[in-house]
N, C-alpha and C. Protein backbone atom coordinates (compact mmCIF):
# COMPACT_ATOMS: atom_id res chain seq x y z
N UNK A 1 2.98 -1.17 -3.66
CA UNK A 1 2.37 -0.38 -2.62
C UNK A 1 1.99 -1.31 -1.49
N UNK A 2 2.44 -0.57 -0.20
CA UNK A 2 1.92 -1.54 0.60
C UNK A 2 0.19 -1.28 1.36
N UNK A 3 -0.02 -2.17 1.78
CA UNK A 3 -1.73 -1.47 2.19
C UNK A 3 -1.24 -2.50 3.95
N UNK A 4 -1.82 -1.37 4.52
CA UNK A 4 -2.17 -1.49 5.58
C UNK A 4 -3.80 -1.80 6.62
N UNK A 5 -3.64 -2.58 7.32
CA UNK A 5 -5.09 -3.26 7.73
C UNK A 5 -5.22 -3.11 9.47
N UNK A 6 -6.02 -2.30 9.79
CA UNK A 6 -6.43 -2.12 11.67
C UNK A 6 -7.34 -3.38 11.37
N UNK A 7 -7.01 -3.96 12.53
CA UNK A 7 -8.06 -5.06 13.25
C UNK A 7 -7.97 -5.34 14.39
N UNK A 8 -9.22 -4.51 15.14
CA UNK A 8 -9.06 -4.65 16.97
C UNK A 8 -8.07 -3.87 17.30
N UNK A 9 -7.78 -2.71 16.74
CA UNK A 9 -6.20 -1.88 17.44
C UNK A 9 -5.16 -2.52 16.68
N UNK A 10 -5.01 -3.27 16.14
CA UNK A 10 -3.49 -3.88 15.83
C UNK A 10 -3.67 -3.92 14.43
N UNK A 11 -2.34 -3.39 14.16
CA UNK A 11 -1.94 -3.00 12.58
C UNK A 11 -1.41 -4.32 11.70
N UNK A 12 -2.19 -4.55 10.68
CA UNK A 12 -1.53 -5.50 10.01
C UNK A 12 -0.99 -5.14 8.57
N UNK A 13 -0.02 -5.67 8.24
CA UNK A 13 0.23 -5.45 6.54
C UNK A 13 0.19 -6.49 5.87
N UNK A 14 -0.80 -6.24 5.14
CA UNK A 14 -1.23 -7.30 3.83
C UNK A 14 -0.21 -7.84 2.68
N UNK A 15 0.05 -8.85 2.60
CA UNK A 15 1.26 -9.39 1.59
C UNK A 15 0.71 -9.82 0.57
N UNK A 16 1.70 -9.62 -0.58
CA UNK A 16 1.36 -9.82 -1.82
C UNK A 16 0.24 -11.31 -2.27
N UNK A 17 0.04 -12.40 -1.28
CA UNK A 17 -0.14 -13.32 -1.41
C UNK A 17 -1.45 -13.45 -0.63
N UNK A 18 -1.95 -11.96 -0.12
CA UNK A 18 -3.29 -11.73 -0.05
C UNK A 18 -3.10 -11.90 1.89
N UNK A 19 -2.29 -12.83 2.31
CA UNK A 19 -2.18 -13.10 3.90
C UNK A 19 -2.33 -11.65 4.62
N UNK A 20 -1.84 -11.71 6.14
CA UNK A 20 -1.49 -10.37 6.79
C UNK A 20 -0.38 -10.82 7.38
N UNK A 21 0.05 -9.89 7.40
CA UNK A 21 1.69 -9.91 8.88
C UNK A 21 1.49 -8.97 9.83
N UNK A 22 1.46 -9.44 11.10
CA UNK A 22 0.94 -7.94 11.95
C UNK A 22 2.68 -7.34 11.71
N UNK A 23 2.18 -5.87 11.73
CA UNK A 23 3.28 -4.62 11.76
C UNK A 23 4.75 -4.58 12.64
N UNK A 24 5.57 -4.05 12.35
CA UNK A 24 6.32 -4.71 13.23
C UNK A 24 7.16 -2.49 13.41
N UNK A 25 5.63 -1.78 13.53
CA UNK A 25 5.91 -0.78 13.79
C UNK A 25 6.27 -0.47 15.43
N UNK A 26 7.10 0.85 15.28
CA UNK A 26 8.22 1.04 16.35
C UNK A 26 6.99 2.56 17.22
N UNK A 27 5.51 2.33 17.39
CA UNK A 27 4.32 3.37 17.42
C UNK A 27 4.74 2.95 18.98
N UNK A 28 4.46 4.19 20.06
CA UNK A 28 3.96 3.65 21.39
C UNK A 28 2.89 3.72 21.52
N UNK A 29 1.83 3.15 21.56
CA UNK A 29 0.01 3.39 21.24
C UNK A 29 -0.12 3.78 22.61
N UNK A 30 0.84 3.43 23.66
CA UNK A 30 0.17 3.52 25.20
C UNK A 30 0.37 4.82 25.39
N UNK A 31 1.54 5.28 24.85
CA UNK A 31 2.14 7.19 25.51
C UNK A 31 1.06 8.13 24.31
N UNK A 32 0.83 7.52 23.03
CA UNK A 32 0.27 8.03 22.39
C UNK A 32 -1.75 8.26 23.10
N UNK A 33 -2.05 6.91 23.55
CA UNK A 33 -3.15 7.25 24.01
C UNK A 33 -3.31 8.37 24.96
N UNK A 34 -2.07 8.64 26.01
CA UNK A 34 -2.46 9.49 27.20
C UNK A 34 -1.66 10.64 26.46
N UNK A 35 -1.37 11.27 25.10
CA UNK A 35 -1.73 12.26 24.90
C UNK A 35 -2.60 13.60 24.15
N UNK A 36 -2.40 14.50 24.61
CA UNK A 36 -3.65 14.74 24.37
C UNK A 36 -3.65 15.38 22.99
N UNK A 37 -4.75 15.85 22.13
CA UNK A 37 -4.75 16.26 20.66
C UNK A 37 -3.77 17.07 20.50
N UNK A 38 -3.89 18.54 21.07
CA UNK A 38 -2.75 19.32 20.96
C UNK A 38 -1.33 18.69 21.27
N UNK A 39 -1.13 18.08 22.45
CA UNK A 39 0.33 17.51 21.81
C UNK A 39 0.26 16.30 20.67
N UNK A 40 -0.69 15.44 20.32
CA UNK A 40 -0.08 14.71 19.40
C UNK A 40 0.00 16.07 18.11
N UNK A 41 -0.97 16.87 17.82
CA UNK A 41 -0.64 17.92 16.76
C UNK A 41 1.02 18.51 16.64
N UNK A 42 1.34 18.85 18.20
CA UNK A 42 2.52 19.42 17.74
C UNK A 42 3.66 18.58 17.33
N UNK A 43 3.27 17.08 17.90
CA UNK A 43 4.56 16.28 17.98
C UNK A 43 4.63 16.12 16.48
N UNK A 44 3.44 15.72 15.68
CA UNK A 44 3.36 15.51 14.17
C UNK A 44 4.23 16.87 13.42
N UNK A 45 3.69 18.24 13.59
CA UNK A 45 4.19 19.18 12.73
C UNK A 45 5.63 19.26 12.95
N UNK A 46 6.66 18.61 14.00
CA UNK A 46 7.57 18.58 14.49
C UNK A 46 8.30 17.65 14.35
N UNK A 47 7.79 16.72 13.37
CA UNK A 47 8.44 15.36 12.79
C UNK A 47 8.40 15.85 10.91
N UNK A 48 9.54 15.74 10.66
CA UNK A 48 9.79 16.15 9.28
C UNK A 48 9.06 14.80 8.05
N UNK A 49 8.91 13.79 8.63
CA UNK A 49 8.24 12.93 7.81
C UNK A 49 6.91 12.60 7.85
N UNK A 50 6.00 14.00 9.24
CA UNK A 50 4.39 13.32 9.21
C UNK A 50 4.42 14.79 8.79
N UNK A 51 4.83 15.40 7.89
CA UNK A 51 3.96 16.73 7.39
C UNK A 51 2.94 16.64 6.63
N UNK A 52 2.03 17.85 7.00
CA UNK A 52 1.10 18.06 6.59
C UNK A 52 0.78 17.56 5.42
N UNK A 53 -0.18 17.10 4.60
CA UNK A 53 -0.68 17.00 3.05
C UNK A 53 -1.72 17.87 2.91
N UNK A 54 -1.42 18.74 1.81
CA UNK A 54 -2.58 19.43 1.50
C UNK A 54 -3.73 18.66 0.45
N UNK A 55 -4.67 19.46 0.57
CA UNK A 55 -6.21 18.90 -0.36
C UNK A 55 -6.07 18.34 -1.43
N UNK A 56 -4.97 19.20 -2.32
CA UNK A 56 -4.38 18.71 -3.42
C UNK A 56 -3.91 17.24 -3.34
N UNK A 57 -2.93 16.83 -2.31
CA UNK A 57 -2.20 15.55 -2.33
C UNK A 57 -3.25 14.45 -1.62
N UNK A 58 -4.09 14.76 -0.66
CA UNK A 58 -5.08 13.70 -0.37
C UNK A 58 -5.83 13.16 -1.21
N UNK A 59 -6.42 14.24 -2.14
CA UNK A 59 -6.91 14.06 -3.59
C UNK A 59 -6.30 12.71 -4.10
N UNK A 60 -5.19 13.15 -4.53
CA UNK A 60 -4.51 11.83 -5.29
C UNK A 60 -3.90 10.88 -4.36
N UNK A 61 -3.69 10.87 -3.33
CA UNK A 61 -3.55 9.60 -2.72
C UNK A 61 -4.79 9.10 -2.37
N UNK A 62 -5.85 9.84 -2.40
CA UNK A 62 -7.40 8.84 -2.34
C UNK A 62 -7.79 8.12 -3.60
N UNK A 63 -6.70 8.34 -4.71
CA UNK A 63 -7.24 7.77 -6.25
C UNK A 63 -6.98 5.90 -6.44
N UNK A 64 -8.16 5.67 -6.57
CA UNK A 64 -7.60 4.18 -6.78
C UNK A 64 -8.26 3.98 -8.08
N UNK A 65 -7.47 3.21 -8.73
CA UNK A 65 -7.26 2.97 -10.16
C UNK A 65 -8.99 1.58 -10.46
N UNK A 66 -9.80 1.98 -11.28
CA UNK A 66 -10.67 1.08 -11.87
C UNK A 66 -10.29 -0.27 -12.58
N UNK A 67 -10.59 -1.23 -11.74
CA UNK A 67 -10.26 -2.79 -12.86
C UNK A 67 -11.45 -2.77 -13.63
N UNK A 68 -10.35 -3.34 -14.77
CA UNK A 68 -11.56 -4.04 -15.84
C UNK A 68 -11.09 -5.14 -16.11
N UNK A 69 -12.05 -6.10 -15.74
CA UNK A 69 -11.65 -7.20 -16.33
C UNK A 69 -11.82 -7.38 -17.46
N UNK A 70 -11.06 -8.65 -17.78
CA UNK A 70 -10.40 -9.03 -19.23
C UNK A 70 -10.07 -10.71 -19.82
N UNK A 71 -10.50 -10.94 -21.02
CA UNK A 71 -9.82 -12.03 -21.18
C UNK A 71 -8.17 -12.04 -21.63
N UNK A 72 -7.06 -12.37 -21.19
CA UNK A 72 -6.15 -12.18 -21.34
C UNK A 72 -4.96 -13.58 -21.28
N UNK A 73 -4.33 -13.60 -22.88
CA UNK A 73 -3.72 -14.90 -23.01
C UNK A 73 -2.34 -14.82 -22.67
N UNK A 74 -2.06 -15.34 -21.67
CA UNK A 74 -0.27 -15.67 -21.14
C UNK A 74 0.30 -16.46 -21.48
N UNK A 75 1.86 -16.49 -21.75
CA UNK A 75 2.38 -17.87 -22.11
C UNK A 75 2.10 -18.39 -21.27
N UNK A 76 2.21 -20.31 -20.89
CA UNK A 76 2.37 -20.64 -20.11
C UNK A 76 3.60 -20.91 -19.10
N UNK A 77 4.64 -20.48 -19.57
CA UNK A 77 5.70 -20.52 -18.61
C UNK A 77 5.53 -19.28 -17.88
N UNK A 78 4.93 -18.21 -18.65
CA UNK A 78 4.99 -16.82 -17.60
C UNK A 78 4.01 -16.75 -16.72
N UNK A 79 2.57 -18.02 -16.71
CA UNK A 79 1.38 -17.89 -16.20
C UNK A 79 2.15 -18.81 -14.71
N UNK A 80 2.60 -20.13 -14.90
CA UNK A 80 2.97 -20.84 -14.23
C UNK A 80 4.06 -20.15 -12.93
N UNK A 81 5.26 -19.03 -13.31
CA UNK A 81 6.18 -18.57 -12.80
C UNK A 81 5.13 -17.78 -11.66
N UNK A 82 4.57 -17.00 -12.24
CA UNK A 82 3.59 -16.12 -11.40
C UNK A 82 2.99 -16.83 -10.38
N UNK A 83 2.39 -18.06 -10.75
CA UNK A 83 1.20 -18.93 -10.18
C UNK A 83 2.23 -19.85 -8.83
N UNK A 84 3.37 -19.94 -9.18
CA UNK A 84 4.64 -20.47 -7.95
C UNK A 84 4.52 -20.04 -7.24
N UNK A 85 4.54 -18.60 -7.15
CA UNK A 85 4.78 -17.67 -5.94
C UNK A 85 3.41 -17.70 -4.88
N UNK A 86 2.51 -18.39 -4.99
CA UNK A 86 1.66 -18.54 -4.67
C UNK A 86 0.28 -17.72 -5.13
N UNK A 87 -0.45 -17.03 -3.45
CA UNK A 87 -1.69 -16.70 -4.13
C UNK A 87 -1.56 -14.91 -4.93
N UNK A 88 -2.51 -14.19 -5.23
CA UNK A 88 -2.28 -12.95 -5.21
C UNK A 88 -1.36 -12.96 -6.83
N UNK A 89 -1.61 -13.86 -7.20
CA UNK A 89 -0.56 -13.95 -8.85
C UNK A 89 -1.42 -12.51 -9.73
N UNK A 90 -2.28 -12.51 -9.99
CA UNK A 90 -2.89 -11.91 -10.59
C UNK A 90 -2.78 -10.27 -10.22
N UNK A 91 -2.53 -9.87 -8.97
CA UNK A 91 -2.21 -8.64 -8.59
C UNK A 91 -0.95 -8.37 -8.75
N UNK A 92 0.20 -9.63 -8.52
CA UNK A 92 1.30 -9.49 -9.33
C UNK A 92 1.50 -9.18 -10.67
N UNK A 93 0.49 -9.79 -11.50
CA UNK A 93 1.22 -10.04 -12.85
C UNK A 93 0.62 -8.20 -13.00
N UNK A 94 -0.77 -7.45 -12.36
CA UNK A 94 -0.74 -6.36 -12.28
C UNK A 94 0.36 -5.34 -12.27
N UNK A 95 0.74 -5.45 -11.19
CA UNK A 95 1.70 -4.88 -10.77
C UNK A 95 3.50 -4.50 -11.90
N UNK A 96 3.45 -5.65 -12.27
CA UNK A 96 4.61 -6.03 -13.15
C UNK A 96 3.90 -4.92 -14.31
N UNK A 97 2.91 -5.01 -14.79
CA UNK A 97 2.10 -3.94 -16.29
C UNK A 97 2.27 -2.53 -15.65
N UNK A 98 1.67 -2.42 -14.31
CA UNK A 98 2.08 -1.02 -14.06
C UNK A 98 2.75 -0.32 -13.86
N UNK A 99 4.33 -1.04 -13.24
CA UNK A 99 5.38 -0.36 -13.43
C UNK A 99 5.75 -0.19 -14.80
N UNK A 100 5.74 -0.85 -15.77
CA UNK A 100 5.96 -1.02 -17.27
C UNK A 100 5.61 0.35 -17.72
N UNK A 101 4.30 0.46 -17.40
CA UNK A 101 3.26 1.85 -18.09
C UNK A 101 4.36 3.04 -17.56
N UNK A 102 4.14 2.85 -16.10
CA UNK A 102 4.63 3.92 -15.19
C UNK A 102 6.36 4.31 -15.87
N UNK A 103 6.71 3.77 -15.73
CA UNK A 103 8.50 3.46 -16.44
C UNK A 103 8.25 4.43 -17.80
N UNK A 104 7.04 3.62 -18.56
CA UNK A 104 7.29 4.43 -19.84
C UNK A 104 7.01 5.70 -20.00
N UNK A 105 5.54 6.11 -19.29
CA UNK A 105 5.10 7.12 -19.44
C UNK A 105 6.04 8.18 -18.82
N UNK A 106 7.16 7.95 -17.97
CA UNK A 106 8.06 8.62 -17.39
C UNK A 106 9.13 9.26 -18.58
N UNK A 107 9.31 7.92 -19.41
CA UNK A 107 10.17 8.09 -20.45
C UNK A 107 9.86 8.91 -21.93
N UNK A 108 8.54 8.90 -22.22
CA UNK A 108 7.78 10.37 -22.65
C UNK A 108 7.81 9.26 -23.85
């Protein structure tokens, strides 16, 4: 998942390694500022990829998952591989368990 970060107006996206990269979105913020609510409303319902979300789906895209920490023993070649890639290892080695879960629980 990617997460996205405003700072001062300008969009950044956060990398796995905890850094930012500012956005390298294709937004006109300037034509967007001078218009007004009703047209940005219609321009949105009129773009097939900013539709609406209902209550239901905000719901679960507002869900963020509870850490618990843990003592937890890794080999060391799999602790080290992770730990290469630099910082943010630990949200990796996350990440790697949750597709796992996700994968399975798919698979019933």
């Amino acid at each position: 998942m990617t997460e996205a970060v405003l700072i001062d107006g300008n969009l950044y996206v956060k990398q796995p390694d905890g850094s930012l990269r500012p956005s390298a979105g294709k937004t006109d913020f300037a034509k967007l500022a001078a218009m007004s609510e009703e047209e940005i409303e219609a321009a949105a319902l009129n773009d097939p990829d900013a539709l609406p979300m209902t209550d239901e789906q905000w719901a679960e895209a507002m869900k963020v998952p509870r850490k618990r920490y843990i003592h937890l023993g890794v080999d060391d070649d799999v602790l080290s591989w992770f730990k290469s890639h630099g910082r943010g290892y630990q949200t990796r080695i996350n990440a790697v368990l949750r597709r796992y879960v996700e994968t399975h629980r798919k698979a019933g």
